[in-house]
N, C-alpha and C. Protein backbone atom coordinates (compact mmCIF):
# COMPACT_ATOMS: atom_id res chain seq x y z
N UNK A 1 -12.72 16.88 -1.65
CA UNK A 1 -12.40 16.33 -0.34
C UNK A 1 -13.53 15.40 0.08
N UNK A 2 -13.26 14.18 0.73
CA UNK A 2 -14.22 13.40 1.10
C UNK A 2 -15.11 14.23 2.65
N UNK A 3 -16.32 13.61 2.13
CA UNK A 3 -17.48 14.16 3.51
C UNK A 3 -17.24 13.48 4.56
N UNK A 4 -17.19 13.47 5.98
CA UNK A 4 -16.97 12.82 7.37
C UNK A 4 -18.23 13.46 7.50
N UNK A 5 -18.83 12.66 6.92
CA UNK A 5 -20.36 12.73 7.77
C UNK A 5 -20.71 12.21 9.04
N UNK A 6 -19.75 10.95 9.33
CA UNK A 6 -20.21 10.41 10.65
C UNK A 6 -19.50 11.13 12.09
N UNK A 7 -18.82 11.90 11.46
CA UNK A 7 -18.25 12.83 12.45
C UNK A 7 -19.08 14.07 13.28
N UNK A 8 -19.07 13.73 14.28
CA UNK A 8 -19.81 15.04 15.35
C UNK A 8 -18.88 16.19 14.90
N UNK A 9 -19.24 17.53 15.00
CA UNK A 9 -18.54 18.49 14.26
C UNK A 9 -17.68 18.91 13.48
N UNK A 10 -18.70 18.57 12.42
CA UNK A 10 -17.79 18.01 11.16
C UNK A 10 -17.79 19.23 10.27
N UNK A 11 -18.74 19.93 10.29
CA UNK A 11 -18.55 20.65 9.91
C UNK A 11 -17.23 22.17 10.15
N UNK A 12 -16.91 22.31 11.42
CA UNK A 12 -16.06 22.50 12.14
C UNK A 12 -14.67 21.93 11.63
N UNK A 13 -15.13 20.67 11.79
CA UNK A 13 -13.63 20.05 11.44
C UNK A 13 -13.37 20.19 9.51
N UNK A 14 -14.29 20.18 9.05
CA UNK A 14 -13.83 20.01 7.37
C UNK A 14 -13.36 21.43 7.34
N UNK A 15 -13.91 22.28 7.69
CA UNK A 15 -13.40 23.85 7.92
C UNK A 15 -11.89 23.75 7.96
N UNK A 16 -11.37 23.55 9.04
CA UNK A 16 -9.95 23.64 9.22
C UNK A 16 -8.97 22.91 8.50
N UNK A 17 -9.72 21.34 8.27
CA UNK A 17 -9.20 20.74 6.92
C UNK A 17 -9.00 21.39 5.39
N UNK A 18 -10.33 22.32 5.31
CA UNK A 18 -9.76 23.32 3.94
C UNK A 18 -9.25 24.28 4.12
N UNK A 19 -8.84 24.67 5.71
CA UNK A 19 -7.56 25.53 5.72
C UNK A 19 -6.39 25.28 5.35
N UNK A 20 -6.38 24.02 6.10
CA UNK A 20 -4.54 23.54 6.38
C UNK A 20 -4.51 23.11 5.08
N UNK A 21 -5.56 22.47 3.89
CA UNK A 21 -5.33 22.40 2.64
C UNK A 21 -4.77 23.52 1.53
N UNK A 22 -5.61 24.77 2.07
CA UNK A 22 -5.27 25.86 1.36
C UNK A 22 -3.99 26.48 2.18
N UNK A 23 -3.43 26.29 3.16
CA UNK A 23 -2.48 26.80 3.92
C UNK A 23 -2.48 28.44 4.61
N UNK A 24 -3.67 27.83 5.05
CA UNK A 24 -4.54 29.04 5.80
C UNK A 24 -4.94 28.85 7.32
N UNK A 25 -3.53 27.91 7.79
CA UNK A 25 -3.80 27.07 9.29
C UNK A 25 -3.91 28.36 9.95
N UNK A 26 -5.21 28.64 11.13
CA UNK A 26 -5.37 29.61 12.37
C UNK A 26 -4.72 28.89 13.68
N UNK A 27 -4.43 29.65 14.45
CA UNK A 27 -4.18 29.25 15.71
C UNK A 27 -4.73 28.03 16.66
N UNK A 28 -5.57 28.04 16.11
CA UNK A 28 -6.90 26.87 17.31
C UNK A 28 -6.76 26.00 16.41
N UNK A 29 -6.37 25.87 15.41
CA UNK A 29 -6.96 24.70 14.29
C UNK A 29 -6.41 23.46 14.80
N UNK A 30 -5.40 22.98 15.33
CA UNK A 30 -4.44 22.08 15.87
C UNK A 30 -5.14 21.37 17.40
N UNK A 31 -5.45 22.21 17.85
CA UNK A 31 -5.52 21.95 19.29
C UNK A 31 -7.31 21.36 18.63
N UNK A 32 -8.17 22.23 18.12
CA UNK A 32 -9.46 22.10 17.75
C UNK A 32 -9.62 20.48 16.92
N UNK A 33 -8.94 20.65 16.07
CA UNK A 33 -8.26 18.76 15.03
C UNK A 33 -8.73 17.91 16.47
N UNK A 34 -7.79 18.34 16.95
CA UNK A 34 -7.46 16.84 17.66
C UNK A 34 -8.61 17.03 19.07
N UNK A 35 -9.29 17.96 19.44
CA UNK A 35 -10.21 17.73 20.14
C UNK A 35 -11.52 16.73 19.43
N UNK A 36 -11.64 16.96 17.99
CA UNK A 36 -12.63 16.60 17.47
C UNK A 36 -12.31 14.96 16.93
N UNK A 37 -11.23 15.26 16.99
CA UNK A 37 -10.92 13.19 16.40
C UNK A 37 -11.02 12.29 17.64
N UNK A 38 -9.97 13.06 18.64
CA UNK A 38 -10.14 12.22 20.02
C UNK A 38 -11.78 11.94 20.75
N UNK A 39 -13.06 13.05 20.49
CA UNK A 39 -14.04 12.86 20.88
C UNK A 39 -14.41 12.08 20.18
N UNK A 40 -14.46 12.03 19.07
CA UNK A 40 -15.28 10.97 17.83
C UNK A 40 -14.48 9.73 18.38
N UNK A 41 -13.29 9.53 18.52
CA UNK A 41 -12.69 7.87 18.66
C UNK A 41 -13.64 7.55 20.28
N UNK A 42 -13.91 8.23 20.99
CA UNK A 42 -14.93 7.57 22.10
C UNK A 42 -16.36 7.51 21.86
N UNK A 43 -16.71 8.27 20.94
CA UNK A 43 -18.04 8.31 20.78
C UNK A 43 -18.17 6.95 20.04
N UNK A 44 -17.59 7.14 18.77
CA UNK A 44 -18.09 5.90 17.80
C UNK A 44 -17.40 4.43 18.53
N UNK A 45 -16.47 3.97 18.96
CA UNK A 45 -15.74 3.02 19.63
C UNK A 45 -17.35 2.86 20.66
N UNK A 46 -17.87 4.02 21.62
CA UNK A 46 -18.91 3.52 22.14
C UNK A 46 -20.47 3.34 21.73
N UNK A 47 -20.74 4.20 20.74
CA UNK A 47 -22.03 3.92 20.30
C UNK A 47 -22.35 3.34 18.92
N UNK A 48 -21.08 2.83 17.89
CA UNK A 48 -21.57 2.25 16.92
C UNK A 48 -21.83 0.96 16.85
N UNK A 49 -21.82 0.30 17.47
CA UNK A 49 -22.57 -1.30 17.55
C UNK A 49 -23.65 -1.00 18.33
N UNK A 50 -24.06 -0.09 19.50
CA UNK A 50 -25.37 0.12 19.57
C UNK A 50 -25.95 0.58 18.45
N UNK A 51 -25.92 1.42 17.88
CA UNK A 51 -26.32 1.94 16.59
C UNK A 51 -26.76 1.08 15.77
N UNK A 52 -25.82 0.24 15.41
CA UNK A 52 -25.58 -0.83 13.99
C UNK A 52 -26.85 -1.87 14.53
N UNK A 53 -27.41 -2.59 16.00
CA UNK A 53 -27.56 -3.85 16.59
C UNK A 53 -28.94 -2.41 15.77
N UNK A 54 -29.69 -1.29 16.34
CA UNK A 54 -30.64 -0.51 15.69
C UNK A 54 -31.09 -0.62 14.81
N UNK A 55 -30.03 -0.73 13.70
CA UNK A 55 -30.56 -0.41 12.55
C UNK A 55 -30.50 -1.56 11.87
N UNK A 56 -30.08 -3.00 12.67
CA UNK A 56 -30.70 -4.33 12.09
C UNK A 56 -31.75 -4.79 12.50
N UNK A 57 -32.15 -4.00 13.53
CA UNK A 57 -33.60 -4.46 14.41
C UNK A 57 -34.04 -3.91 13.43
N UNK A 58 -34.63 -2.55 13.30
CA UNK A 58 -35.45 -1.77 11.95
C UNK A 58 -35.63 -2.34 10.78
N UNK A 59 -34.46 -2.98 10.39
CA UNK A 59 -34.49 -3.00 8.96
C UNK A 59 -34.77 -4.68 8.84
N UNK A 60 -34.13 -5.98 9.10
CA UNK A 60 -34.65 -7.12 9.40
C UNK A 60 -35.48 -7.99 10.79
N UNK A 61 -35.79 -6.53 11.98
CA UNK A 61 -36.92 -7.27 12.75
C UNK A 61 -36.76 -8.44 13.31
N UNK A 62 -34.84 -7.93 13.80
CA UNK A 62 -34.53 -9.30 14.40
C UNK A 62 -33.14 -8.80 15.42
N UNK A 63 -32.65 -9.63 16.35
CA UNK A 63 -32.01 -9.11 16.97
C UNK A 63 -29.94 -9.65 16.45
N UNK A 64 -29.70 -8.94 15.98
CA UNK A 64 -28.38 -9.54 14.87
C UNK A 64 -27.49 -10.18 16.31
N UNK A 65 -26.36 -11.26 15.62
CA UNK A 65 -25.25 -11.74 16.61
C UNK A 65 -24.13 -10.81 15.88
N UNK A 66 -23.01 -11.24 16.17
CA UNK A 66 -21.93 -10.04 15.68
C UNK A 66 -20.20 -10.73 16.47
N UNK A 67 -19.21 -10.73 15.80
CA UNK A 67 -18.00 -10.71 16.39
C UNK A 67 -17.35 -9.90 15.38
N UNK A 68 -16.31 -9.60 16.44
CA UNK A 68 -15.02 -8.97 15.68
C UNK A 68 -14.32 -9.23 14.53
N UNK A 69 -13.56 -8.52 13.52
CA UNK A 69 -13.01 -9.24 12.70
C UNK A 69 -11.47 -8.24 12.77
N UNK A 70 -10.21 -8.75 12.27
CA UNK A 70 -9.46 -7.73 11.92
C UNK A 70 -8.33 -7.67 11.07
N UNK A 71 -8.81 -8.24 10.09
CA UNK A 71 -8.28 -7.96 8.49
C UNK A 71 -9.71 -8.34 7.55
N UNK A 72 -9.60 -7.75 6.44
CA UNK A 72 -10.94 -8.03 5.48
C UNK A 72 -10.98 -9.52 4.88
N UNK A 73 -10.08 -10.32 5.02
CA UNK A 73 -10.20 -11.40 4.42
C UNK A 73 -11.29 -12.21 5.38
N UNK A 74 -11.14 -12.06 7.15
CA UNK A 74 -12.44 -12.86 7.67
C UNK A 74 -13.54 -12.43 7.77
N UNK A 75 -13.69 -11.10 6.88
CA UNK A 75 -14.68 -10.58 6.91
C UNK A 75 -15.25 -11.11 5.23
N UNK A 76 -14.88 -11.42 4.81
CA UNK A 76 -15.29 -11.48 3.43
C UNK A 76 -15.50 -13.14 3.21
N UNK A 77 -14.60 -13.89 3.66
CA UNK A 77 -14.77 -15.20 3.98
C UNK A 77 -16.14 -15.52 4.75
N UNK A 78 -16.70 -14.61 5.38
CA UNK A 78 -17.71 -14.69 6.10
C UNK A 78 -18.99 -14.27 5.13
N UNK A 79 -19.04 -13.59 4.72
CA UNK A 79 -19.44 -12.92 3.49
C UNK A 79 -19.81 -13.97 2.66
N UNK A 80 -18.68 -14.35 2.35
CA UNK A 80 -18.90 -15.08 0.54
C UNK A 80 -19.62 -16.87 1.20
N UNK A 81 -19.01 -17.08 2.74
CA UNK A 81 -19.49 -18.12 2.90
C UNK A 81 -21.25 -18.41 3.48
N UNK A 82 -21.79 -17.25 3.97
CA UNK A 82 -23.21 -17.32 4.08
C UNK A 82 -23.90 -16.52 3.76
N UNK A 83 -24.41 -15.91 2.25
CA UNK A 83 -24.63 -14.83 2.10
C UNK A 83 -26.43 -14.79 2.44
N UNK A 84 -26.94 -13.36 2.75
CA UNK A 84 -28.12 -13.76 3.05
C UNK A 84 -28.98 -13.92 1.89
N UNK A 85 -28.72 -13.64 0.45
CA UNK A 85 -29.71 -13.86 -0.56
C UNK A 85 -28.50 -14.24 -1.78
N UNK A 86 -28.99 -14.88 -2.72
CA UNK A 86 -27.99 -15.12 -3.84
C UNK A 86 -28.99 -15.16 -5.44
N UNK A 87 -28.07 -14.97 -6.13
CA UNK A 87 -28.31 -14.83 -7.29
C UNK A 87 -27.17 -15.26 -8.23
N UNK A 88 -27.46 -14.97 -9.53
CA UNK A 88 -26.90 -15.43 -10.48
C UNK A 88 -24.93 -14.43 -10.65
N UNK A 89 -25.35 -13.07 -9.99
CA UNK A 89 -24.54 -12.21 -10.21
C UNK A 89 -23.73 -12.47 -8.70
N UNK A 90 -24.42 -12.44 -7.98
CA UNK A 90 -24.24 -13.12 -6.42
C UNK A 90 -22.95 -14.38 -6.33
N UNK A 91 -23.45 -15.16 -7.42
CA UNK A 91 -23.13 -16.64 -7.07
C UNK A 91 -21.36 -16.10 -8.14
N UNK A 92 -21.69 -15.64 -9.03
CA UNK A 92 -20.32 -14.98 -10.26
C UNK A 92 -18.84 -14.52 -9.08
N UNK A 93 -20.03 -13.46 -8.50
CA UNK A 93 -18.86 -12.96 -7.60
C UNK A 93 -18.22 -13.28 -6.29
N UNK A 94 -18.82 -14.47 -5.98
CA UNK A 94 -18.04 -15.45 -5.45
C UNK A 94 -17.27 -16.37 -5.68
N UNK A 95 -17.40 -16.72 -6.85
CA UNK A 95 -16.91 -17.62 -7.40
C UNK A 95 -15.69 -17.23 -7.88
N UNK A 96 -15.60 -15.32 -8.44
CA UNK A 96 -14.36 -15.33 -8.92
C UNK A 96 -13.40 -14.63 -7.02
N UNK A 97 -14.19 -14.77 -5.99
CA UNK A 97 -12.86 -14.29 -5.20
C UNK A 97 -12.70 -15.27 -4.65
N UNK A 98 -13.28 -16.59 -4.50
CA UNK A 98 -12.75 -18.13 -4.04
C UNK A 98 -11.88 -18.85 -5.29
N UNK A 99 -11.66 -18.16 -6.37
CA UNK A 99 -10.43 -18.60 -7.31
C UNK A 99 -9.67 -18.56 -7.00
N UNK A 100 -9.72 -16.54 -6.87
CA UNK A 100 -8.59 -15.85 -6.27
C UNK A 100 -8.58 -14.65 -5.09
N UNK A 101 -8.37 -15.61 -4.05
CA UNK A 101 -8.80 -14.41 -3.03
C UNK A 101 -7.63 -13.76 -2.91
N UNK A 102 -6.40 -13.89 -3.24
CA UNK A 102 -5.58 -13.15 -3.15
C UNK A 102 -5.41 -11.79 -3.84
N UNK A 103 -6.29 -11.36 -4.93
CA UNK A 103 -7.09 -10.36 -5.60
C UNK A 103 -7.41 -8.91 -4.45
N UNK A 104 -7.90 -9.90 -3.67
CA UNK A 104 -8.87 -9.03 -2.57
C UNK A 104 -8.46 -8.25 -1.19
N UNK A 105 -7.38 -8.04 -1.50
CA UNK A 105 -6.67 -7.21 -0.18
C UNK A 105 -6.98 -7.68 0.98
N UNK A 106 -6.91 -9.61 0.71
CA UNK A 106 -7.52 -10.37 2.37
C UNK A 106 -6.36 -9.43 3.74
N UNK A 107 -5.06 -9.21 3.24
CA UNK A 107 -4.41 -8.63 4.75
C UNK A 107 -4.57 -7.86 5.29
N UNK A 108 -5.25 -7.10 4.44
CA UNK A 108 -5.19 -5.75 4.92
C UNK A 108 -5.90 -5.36 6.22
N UNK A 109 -5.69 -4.59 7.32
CA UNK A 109 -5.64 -4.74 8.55
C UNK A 109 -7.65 -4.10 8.82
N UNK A 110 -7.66 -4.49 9.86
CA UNK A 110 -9.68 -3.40 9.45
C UNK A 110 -9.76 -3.68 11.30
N UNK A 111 -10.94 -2.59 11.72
CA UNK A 111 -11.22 -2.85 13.02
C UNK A 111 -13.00 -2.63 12.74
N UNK A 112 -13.43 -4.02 12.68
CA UNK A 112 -14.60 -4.24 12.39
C UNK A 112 -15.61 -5.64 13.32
N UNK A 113 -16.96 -5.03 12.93
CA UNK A 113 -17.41 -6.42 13.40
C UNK A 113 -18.30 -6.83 12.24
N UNK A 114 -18.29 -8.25 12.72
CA UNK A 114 -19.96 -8.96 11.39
C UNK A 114 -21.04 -9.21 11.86
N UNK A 115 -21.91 -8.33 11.43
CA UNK A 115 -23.26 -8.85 11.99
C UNK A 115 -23.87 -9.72 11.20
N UNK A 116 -24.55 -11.07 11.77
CA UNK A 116 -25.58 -12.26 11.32
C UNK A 116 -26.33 -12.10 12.14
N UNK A 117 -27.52 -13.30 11.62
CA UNK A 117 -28.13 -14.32 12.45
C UNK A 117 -28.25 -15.45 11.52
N UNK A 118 -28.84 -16.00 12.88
CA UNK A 118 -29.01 -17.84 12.65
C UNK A 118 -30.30 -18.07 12.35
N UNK A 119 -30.23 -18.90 11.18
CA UNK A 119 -31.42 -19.67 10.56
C UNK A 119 -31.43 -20.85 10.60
N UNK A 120 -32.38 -21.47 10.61
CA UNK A 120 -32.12 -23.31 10.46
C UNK A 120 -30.88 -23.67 10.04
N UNK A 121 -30.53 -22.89 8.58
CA UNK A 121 -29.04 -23.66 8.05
C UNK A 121 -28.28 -23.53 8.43
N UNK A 122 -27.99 -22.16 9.58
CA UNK A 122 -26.72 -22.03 10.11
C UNK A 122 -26.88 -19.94 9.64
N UNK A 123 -25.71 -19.81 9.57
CA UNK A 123 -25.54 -17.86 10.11
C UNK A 123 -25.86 -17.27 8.62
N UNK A 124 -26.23 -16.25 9.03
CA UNK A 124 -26.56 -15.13 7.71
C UNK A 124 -25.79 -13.80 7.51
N UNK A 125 -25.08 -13.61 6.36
CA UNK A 125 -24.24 -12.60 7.07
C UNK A 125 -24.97 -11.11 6.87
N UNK A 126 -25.46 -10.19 7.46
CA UNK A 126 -26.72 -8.99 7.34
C UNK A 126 -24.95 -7.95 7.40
N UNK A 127 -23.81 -7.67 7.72
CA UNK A 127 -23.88 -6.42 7.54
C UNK A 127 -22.50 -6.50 8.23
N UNK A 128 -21.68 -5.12 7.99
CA UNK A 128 -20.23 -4.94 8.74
C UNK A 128 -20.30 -3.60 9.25
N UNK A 129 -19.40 -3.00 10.39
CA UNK A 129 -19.15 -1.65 10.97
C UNK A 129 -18.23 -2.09 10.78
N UNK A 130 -17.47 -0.84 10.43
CA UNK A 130 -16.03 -0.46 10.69
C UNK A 130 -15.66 0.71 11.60
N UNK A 131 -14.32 0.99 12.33
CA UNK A 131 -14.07 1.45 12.97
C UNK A 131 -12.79 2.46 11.86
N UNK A 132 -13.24 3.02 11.32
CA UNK A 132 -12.03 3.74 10.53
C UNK A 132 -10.60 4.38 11.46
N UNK A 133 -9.58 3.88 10.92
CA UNK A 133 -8.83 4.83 11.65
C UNK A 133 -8.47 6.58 11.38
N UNK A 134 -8.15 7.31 11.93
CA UNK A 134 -7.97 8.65 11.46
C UNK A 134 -7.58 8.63 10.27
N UNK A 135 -6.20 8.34 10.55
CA UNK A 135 -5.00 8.61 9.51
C UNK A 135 -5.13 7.73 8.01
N UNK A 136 -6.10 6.88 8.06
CA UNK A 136 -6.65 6.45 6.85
C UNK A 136 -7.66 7.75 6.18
N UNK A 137 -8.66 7.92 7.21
CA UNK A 137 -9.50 9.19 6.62
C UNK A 137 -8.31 10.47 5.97
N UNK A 138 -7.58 11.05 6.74
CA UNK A 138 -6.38 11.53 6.46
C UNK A 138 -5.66 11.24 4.46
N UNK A 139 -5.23 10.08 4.67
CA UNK A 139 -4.91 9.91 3.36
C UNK A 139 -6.09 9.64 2.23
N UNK A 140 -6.88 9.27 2.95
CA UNK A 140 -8.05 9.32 1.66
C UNK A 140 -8.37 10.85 1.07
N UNK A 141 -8.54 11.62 2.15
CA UNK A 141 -9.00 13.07 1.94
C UNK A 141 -7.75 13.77 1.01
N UNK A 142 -6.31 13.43 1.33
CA UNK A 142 -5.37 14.15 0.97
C UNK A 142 -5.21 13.46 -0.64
N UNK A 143 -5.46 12.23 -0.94
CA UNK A 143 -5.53 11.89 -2.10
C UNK A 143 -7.16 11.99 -3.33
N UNK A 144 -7.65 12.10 -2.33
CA UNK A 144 -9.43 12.75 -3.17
C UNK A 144 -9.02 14.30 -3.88
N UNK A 145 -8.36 15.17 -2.88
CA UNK A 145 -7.80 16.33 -3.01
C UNK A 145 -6.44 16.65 -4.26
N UNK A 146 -5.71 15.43 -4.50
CA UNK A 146 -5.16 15.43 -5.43
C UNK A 146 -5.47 14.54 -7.08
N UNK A 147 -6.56 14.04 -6.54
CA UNK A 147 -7.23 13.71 -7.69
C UNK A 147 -7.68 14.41 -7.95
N UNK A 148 -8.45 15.44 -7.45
CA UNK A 148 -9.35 16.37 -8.15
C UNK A 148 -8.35 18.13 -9.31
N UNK A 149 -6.99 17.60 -8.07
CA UNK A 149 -6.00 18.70 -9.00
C UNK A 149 -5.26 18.51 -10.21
N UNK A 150 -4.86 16.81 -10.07
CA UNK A 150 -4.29 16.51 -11.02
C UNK A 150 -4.56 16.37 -12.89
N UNK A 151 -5.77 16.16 -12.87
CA UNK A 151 -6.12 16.47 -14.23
C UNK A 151 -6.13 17.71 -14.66
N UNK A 152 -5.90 18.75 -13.75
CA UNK A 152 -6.35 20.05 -14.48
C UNK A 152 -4.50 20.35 -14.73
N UNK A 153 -3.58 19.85 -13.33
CA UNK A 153 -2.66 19.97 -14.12
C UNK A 153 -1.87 19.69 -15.44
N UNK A 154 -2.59 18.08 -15.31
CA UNK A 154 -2.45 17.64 -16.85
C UNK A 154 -2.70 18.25 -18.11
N UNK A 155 -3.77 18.66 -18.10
CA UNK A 155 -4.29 19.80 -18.76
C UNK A 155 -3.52 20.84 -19.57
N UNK A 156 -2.80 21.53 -18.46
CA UNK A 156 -2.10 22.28 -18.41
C UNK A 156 -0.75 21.82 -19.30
N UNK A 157 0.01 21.04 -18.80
CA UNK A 157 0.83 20.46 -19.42
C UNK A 157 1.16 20.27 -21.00
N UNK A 158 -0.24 19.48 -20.88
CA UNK A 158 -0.48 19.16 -22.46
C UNK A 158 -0.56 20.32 -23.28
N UNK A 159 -1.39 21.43 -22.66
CA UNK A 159 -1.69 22.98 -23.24
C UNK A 159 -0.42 23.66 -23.39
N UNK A 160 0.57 23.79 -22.44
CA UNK A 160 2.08 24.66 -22.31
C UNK A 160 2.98 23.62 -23.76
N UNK A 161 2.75 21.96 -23.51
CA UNK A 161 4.07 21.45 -24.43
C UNK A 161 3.21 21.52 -26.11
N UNK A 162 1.87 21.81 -25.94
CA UNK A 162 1.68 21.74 -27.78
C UNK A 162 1.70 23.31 -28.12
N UNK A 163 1.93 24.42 -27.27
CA UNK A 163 2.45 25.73 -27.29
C UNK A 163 3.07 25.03 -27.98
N UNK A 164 4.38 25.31 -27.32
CA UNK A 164 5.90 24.74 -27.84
C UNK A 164 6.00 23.99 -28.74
N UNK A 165 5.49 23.57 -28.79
CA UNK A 165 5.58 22.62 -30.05
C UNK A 165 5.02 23.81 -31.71
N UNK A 166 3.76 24.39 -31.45
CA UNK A 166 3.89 25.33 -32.36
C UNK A 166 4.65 26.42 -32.33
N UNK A 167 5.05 27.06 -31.65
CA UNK A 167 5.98 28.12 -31.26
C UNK A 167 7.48 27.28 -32.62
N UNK A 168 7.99 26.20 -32.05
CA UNK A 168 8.97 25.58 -32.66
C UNK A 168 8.38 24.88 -33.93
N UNK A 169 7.75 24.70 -34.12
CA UNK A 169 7.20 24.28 -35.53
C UNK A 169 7.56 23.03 -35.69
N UNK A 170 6.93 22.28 -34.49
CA UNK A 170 7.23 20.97 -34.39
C UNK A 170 6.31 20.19 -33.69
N UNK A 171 5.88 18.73 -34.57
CA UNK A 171 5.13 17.58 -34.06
C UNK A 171 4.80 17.51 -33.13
N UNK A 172 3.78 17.80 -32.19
CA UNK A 172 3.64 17.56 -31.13
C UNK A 172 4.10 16.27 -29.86
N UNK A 173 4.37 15.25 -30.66
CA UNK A 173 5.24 14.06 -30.47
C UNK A 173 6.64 14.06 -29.96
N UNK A 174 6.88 15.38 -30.78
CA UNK A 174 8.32 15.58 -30.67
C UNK A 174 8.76 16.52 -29.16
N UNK A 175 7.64 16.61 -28.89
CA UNK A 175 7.70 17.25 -27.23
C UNK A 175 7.37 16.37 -26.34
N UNK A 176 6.98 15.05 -26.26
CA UNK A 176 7.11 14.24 -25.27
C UNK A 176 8.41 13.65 -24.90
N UNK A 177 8.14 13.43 -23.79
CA UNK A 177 9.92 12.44 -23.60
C UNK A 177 9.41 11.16 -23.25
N UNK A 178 10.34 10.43 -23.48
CA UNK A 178 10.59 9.06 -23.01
C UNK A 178 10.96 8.74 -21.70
N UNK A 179 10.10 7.78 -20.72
CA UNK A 179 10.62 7.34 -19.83
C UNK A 179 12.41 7.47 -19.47
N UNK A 180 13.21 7.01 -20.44
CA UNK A 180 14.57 7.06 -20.15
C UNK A 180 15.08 8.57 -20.43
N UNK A 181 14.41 9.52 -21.19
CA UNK A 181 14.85 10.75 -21.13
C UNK A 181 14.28 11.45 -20.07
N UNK A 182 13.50 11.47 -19.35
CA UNK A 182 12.82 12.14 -18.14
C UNK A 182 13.93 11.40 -16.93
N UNK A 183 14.45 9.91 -17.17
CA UNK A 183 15.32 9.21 -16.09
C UNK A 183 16.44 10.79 -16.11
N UNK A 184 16.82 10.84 -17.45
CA UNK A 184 18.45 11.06 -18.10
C UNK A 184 18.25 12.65 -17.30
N UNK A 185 16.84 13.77 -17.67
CA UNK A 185 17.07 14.72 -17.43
C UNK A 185 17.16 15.25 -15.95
N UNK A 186 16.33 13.66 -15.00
CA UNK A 186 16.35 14.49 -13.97
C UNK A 186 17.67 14.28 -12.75
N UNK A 187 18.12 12.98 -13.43
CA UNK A 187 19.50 12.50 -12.84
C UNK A 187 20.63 13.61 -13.41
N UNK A 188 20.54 14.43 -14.58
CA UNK A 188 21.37 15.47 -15.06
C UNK A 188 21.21 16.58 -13.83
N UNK A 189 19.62 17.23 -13.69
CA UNK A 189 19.39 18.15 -13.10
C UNK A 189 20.05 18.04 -11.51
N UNK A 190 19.60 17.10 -10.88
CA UNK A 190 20.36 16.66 -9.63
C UNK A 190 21.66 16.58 -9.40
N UNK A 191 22.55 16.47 -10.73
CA UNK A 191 24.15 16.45 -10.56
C UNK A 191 24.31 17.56 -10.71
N UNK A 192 24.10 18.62 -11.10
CA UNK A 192 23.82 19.79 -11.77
C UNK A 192 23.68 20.65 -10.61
N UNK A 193 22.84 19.99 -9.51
CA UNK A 193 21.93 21.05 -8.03
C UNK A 193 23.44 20.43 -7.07
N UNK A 194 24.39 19.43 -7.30
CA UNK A 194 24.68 18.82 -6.17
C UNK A 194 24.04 17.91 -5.59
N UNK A 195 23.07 17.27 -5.63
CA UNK A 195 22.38 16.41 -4.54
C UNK A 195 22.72 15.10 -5.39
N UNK A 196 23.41 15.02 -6.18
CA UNK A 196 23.67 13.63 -6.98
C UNK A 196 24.84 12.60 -6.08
């Protein structure tokens, strides 16, 4: 499961998340969820660009500018167009997403800002916040969680059909199916249940 570290009681909250994962939901867990997401959406909405303007003072000793962005493509356009240092590997990987920026998930929706500053030549780009939405954290966690199951089911699989396969005294090959036989068996099974 992914860490929500930036979450105020998070620990709290990942708790109930490996309940309702294991299906071990308590009574409070629902009402408790959503106390802890709704506080975090005011907290961070109010203190992470104070935060962020912090930790560009600290770290470049300067006071950053910043606007909104809200899809990744003007954030990356911003990016690739003033970067604050370049290099050889720098200069590569710009070059291949101004080929093809369509590569780069420019639509995809984001609630972010860009922090620069201005130098003689014009803006520097130092850095991005994002504003995650829940229900993204949500599917990330629920798919981290099935990545981590799915190989072992595989596993499994492979272990139960080369059984069978020695049990029957047969090629292990000969227990895979084909795309069109997995179509054939499960469109059989469904006419079979009624739901066809």
């Amino acid at each position: 499961m992914i860490d929500l570290t930036s979450f105020l009681h998070r620990e709290h909250f990942h708790n109930c998340l490996a309940r309702w994962l294991a299906d071990e939901i308590t009574p409070s867990d629902p009402a408790d969820v959503k106390r802890i997401v709704n506080l975090n959406a005011v907290v961070i909405k109010r203190y992470l660009c104070p935060f962020a303007n912090s930790m560009i003072r600290a770290v470049y000793g300067l006071d950053p500018h910043s606007f909104p962005f809200h899809d990744k493509g003007a954030m990356k356009d911003f990016a690739t167009n003033h970067p604050a240092t370049t290099n050889a590997r720098i200069e590569e990987m710009i070059s291949r997403y101004r080929a093809r920026p369509e590569d780069y998930y420019r639509e995809t929706p984001v609630d972010g800002r860009v922090y620069h500053a201005a130098n003689g030549a014009g803006p520097v780009f130092l850095g991005v916040a994002r504003f995650k939405r829940y229900r993204r954290i949500a599917e990330k966690a629920s798919a981290a969680h099935l990545g981590l199951r799915l190989p072992a089911h595989s596993r499994d699989a492979e272990y139960r059909a080369s059984q069978r396969a020695r049990e029957m005294n047969l090629p292990l090959e000969h227990m895979v199916s084909t795309p069109d036989q997995m179509l054939r068996n499960s469109q059989r099974r469904r006419r079979a249940s009624g739901k066809a």
